[in-house]
Protein backbone atom coordinates (compact mmCIF):
# COMPACT_ATOMS: atom_id res chain seq x y z
CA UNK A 1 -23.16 21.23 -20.18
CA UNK A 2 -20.61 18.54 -19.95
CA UNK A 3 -17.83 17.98 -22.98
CA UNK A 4 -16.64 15.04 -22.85
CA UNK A 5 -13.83 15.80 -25.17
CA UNK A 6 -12.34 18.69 -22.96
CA UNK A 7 -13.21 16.49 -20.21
CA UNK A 8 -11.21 13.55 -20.97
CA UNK A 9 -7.92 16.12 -22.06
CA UNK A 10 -8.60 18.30 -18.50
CA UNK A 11 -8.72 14.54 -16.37
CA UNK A 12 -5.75 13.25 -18.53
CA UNK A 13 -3.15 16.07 -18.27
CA UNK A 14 -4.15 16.23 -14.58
CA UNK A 15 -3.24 12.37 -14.48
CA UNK A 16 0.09 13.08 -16.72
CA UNK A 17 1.24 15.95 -14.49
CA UNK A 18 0.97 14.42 -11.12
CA UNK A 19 3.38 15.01 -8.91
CA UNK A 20 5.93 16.83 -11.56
CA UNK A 21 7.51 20.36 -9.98
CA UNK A 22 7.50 21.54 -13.81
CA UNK A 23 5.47 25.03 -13.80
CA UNK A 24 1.70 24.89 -15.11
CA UNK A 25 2.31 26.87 -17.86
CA UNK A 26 5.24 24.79 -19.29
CA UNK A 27 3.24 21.63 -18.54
CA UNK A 28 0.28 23.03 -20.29
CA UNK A 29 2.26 24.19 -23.14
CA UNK A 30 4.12 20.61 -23.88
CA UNK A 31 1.02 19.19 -23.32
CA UNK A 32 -0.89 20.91 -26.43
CA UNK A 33 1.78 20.75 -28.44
CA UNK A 34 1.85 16.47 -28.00
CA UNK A 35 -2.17 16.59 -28.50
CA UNK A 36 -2.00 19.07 -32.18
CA UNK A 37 -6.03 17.93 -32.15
CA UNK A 38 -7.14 20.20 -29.41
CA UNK A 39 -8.50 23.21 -31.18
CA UNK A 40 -7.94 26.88 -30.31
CA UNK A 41 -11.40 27.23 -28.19
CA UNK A 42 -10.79 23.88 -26.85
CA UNK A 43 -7.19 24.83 -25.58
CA UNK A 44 -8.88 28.20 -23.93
CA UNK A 45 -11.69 26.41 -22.13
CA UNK A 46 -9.16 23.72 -20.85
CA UNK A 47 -6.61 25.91 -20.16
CA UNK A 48 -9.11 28.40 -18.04
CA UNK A 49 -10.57 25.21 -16.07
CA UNK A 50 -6.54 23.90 -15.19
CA UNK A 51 -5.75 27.36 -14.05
CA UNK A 52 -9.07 27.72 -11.89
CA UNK A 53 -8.48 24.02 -10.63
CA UNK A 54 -5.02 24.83 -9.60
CA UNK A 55 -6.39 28.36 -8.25
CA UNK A 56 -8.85 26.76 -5.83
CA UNK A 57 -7.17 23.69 -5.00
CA UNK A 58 -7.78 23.61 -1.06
CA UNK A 59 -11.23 24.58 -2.00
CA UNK A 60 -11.76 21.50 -3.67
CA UNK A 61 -9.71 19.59 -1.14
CA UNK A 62 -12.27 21.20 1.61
CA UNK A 63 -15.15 19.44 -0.28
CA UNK A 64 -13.38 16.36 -2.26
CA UNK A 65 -11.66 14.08 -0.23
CA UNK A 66 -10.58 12.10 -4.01
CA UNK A 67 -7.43 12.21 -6.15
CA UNK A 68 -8.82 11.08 -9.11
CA UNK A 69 -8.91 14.16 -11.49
CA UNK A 70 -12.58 12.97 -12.57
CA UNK A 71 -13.73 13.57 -9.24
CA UNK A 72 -11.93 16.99 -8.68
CA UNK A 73 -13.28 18.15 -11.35
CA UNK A 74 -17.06 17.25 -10.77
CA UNK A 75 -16.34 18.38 -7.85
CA UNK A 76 -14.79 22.02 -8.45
CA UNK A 77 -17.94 22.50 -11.21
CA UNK A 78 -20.23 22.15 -8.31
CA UNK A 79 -18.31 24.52 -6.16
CA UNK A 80 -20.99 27.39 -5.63
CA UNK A 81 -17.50 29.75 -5.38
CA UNK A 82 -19.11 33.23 -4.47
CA UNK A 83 -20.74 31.51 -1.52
CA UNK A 84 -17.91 29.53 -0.59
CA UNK A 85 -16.25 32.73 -0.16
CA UNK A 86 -18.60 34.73 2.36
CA UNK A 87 -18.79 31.60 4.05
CA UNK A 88 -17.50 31.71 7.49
CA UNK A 89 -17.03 28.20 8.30
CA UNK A 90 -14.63 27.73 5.53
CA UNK A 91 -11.06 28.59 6.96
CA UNK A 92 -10.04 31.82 5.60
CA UNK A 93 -7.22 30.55 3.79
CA UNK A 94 -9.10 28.34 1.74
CA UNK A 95 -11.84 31.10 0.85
CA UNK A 96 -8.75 33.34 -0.05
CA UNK A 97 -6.89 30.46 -1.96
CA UNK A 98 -3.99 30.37 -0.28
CA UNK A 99 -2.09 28.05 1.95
CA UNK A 100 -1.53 28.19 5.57
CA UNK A 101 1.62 29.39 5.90
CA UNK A 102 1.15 31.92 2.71
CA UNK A 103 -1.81 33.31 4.67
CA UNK A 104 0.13 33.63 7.72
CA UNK A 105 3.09 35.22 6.11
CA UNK A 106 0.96 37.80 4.10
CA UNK A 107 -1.51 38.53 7.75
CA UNK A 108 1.33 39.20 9.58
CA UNK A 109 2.86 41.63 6.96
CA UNK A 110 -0.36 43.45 6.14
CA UNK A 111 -3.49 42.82 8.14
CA UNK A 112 -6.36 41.28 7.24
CA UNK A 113 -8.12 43.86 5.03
CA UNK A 114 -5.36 43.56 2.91
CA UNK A 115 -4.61 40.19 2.81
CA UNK A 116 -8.05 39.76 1.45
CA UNK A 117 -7.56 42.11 -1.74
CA UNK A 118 -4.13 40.16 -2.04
CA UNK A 119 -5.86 36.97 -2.07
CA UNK A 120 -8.21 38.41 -4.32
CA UNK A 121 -6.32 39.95 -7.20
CA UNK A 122 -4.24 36.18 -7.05
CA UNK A 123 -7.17 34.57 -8.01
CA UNK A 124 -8.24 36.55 -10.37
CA UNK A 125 -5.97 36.53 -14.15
CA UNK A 126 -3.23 38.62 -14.70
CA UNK A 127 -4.50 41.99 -17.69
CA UNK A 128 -2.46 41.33 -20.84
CA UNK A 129 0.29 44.20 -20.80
CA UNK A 130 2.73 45.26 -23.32
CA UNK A 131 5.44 47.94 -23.79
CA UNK A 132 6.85 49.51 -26.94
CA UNK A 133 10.28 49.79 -27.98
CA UNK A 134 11.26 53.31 -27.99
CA UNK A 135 14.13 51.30 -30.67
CA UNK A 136 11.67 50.89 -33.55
CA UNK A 137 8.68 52.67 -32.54
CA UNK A 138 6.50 54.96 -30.11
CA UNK A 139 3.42 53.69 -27.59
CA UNK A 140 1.40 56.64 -29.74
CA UNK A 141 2.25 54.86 -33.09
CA UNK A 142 1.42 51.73 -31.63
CA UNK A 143 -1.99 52.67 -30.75
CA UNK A 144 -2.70 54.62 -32.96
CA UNK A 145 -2.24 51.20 -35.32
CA UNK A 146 -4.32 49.10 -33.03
CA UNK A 147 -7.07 51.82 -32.80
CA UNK A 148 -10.04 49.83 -34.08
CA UNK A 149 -8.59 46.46 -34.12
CA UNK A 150 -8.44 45.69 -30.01
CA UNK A 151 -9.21 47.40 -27.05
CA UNK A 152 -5.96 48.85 -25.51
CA UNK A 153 -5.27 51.82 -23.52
CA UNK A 154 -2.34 53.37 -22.37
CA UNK A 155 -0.84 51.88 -18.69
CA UNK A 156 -1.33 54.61 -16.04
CA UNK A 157 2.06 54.76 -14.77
CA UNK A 158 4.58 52.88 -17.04
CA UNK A 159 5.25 55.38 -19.70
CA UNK A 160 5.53 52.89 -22.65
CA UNK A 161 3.07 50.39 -21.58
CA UNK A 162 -0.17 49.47 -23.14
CA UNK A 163 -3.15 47.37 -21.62
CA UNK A 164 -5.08 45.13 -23.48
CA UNK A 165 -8.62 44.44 -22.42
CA UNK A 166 -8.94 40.94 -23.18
CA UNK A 167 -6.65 37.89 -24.60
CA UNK A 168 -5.16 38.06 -27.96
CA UNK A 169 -2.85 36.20 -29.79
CA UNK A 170 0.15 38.80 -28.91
CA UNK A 171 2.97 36.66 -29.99
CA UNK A 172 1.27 35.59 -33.05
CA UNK A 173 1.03 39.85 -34.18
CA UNK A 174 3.14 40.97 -36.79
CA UNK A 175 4.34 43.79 -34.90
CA UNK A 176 5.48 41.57 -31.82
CA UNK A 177 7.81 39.56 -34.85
CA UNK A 178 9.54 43.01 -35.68
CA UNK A 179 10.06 43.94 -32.23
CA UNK A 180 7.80 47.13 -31.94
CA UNK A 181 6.85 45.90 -28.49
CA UNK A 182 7.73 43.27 -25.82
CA UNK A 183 4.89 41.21 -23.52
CA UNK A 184 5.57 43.26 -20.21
CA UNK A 185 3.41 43.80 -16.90
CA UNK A 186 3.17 47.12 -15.50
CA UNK A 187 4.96 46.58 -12.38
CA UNK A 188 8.18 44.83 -14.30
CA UNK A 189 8.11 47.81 -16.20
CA UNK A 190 8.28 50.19 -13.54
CA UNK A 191 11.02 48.23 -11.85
CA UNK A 192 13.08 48.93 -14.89
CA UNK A 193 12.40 51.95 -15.15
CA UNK A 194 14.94 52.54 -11.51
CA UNK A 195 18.16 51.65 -13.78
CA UNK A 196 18.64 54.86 -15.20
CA UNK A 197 20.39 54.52 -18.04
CA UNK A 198 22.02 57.07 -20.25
CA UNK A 199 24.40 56.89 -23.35
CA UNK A 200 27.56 55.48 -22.56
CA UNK A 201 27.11 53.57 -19.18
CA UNK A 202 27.88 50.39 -18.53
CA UNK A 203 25.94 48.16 -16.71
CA UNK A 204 25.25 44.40 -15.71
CA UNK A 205 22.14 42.38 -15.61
CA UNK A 206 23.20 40.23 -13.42
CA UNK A 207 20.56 37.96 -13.04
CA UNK A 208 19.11 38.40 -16.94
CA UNK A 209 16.71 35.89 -17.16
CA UNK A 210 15.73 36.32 -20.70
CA UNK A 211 16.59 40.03 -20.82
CA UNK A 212 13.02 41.54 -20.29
CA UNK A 213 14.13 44.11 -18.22
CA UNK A 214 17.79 45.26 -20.26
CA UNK A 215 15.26 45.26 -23.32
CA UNK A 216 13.21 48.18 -21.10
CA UNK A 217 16.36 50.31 -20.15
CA UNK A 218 18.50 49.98 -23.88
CA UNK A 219 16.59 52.28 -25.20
CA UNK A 220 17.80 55.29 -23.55
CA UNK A 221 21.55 54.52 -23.93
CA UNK A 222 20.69 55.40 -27.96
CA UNK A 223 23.32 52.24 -28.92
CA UNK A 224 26.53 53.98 -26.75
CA UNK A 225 27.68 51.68 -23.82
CA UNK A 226 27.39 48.69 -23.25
CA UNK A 227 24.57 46.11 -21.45
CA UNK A 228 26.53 42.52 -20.12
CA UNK A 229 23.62 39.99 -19.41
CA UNK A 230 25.11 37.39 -17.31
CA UNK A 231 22.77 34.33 -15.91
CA UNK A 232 23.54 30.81 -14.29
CA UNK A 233 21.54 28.70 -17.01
CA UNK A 234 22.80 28.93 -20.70
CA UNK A 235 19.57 27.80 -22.18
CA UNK A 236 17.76 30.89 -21.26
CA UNK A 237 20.80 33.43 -22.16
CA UNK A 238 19.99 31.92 -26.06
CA UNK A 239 17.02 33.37 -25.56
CA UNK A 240 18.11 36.50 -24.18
CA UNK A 241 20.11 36.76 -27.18
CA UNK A 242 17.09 36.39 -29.77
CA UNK A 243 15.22 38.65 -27.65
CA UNK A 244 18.06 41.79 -28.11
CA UNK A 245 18.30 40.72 -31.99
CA UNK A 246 14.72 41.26 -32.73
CA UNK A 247 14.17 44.29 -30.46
CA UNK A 248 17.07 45.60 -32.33
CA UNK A 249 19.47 46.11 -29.46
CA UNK A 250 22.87 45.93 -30.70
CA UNK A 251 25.04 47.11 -27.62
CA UNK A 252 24.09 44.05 -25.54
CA UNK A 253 27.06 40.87 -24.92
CA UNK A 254 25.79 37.87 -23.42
CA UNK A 255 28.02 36.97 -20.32
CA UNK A 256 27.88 33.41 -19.26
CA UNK A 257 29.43 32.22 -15.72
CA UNK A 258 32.34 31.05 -17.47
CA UNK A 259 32.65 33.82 -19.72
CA UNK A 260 36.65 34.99 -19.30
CA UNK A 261 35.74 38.08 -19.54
CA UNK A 262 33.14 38.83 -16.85
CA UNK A 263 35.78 39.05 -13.93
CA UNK A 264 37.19 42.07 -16.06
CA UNK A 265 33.92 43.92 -15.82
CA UNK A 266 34.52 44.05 -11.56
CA UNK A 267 35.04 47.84 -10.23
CA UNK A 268 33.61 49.02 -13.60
CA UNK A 269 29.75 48.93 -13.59
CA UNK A 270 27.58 52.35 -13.32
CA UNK A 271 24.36 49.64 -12.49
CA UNK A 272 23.47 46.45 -11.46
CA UNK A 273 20.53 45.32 -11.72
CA UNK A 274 20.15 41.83 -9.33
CA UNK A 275 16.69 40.84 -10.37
CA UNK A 276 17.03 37.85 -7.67
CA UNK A 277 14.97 34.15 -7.17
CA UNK A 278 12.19 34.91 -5.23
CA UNK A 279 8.48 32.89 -4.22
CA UNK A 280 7.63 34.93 -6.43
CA UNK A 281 4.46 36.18 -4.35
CA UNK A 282 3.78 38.78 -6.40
CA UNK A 283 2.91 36.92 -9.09
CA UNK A 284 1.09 33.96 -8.52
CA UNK A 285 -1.98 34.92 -10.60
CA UNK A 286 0.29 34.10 -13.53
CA UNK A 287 2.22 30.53 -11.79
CA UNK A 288 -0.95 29.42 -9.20
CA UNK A 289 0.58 26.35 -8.97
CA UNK A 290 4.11 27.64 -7.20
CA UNK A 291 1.53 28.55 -4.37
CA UNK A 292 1.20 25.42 -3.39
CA UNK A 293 5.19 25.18 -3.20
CA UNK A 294 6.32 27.66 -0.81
CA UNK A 295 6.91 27.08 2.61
CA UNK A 296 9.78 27.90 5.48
CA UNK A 297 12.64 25.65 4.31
CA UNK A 298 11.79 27.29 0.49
CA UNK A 299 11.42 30.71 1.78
CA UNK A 300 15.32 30.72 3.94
CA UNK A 301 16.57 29.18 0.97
CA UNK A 302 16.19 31.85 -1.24
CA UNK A 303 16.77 34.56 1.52
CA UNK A 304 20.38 32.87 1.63
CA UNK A 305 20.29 32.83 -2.03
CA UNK A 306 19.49 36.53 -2.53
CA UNK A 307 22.11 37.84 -0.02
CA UNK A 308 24.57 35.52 -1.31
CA UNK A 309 23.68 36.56 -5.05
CA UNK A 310 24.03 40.59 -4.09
CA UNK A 311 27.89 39.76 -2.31
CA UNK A 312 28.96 38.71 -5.73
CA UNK A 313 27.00 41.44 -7.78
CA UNK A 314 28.52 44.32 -5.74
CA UNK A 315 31.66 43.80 -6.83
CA UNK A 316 30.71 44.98 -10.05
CA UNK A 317 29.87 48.10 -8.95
CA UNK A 318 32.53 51.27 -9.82
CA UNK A 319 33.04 53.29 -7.01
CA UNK A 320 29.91 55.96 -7.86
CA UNK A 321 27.97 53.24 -9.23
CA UNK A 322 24.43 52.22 -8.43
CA UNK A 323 22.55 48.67 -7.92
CA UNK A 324 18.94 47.82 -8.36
CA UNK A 325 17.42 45.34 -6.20
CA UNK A 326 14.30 43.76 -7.50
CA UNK A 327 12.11 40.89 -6.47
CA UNK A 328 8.78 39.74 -7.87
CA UNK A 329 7.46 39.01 -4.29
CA UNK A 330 5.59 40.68 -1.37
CA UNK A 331 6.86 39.05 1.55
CA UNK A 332 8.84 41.84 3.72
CA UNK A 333 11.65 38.95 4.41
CA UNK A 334 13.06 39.16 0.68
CA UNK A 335 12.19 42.85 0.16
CA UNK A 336 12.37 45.21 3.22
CA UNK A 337 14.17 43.10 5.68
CA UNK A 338 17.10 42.06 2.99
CA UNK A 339 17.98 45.92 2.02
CA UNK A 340 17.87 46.01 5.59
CA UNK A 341 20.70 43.43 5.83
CA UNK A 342 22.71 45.28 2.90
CA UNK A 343 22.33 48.51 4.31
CA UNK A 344 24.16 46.91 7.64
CA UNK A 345 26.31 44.54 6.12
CA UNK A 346 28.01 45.99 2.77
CA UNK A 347 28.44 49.81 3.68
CA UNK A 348 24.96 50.57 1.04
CA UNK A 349 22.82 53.09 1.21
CA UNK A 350 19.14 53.55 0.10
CA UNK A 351 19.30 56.57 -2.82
CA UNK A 352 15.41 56.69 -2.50
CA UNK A 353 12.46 54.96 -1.05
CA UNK A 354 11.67 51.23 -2.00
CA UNK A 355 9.39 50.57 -5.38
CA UNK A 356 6.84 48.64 -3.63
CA UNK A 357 4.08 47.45 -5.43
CA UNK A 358 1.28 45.03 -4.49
CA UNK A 359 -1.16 42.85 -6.88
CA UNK A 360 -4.08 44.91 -8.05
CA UNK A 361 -7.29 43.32 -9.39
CA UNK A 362 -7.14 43.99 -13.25
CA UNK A 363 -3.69 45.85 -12.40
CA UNK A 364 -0.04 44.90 -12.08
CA UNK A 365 1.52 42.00 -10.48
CA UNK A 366 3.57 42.62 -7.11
CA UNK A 367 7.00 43.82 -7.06
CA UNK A 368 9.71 45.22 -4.91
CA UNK A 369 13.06 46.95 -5.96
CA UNK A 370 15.72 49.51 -4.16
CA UNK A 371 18.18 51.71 -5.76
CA UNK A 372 21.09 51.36 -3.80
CA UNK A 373 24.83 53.03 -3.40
CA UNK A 374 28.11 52.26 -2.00
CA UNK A 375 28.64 55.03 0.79
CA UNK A 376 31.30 57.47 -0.26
């Protein structure tokens, strides 16, 4: 049944958007918060039709010719999609939702069998995962509180995550304002779980983001040591700095690039974590739109980016020190092949095998992270 109220908001941010690089997510956001009329089941239906738009966007290409957002969308809700996928004389890339050269990349790195879960689990949505903060509270307490309110279960290999079964308003939750837990996937946690901290280290984030993965390792360093979280872009160290107040971290320092101190820290660090730009590959269930984006020139960009990014961060490291690797993609050229180019180029050496993890339908998001040394 057609509505043309969510109908006219779906064709009019698609017409507002157009050819802007800012992610869907962000766009979607600004967008609902400039139109304050679009009610809470109105925002999910819209919301659920963008993301499946974006998902299947050489799909509708295949069949719509048109740019007009009214006629991509008439056309993508007469899609028959489970037939269009067993279809054989649809490319393969477009019955797997992904581009050429994404296809290519992932073929060549992992066959066709699984190239087709990958596609799969990127088209699907991303489970709603959380993880409690051993500062405040336990992952029993916490469900033990939700017990009867949602479905949640405990993750099967982070050891303070929790799954939720469906969509709730996790930010909006009393317990997310008091910091009892932080909005985590699986695989991110597992990734931080490789920085093993203790009381009394000292160790950089080097590439902090907004701290999700420092708030995952404080906890064991009991308040003794100290966590520097150091980024290029100020704007998102604020919010790194919110994060570690309400989470109740309180031996964190936030390290901008100017910061006089941060050549100080050089020689000193017992971890780095480099949590480097990637395609981010591994999670495009979450960002379908930055699908669309990657190609050659985007991919040797970053690979330059990452190896430069890793130079700098290893002079952190004290002479027994350790530092963690991590990318949120699945292509071998930022994961494998780069430790590959460490290992020959800065004297490191693997202290275990790689964290490799691929996107699971209704599981984690792809990641990839090393533990590395400095040869002694």
């Amino acid at each position: 049944m057609r509505h043309p109220f969510r109908d006219h908001h779906i064709s009019a941010f698609l017409e507002s958007v157009g050819g802007s690089q800012k992610p869907l997510d962000l766009a979607l956001g600004h967008y609902f918060r400039a139109h304050k009329s679009i009610g809470a089941n109105d925002r999910r239906f819209i919301g659920e039709t963008l993301y499946g738009m974006v998902r299947w966007k050489s799909l509708i290409d295949h069949f719509c010719a048109s740019t007009y957002p009214q006629d991509r969308l008439a056309a993508f809700r007469k899609i028959p999609l489970e037939e269009c996928l067993k279809d054989p004389s649809i490319p393969e890339p477009i019955r797997l939702g992904l581009s050429e050269f994404l296809y290519e990349k992932l073929y060549s790195a992992y066959g066709l069998a699984k190239t087709r879960l990958i596609g799969k689990a990127l088209n699907g949505s991303a489970p709603p995962t959380v993880r409690a903060n051993l500062i405040k509270t336990t992952r029993e307490a916490l469900l033990e509180l939700w017990k009867g309110k949602f479905d949640v279960a405990p993750c099967s290999f982070a050891p303070q995550g929790i799954r939720f079964q469906k969509r709730e308003p996790l930010f909006a939750l009393p317990e997310f304002k008091e910091g009892l837990f932080e909005v985590q996937d699986e695989g991110s946690q597992l990734v931080s779980e490789l920085v093993e901290a203790k009381p009394g280290d000292h160790i950089l984030d080097y590439c902090s983001g907004s701290g999700g993965k420092t708030l995952a390792f404080a906890p064991s360093m009991k308040g003794k040591g100290q966590i520097y979280l150091h980024d290029i872009r100020p704007h998102i160290l604020l919010e790194a700095k919110k994060r570690m107040k309400r989470a109740g971290v309180q031996n964190a320092q936030i390290m901008e690039p100017n910061h006089p101190r941060l050549s100080s820290l050089k020689g000193k660090m017992d971890w780095v974590l480099v949590d480097v730009p990637c395609t981010g590959t591994g999670t495009l269930r979450r960002n379908p739109d930055a699908k669309w984006k990657i190609d050659l020139f985007m991919l040797e960009r970053l690979k330059k980016e990452q190896r430069e990014i890793v130079e700098k961060a290893i002079a952190y490291l004290k002479p027994t020190g350790k530092l963690v690797y991590a990318t949120c993609s699945i292509l071998p050229e930022e994961n494998q092949d780069q430790i590959d180019f460490f290992i020959q180029s800065h004297g490191l050496v693997l202290e275990k095998p790689p964290l490799s993890l691929l996107p699971e339908e209704g599981g984690s998001d792809g990641f990839f992270a090393a533990v590395l040394k400095k040869t002694q």
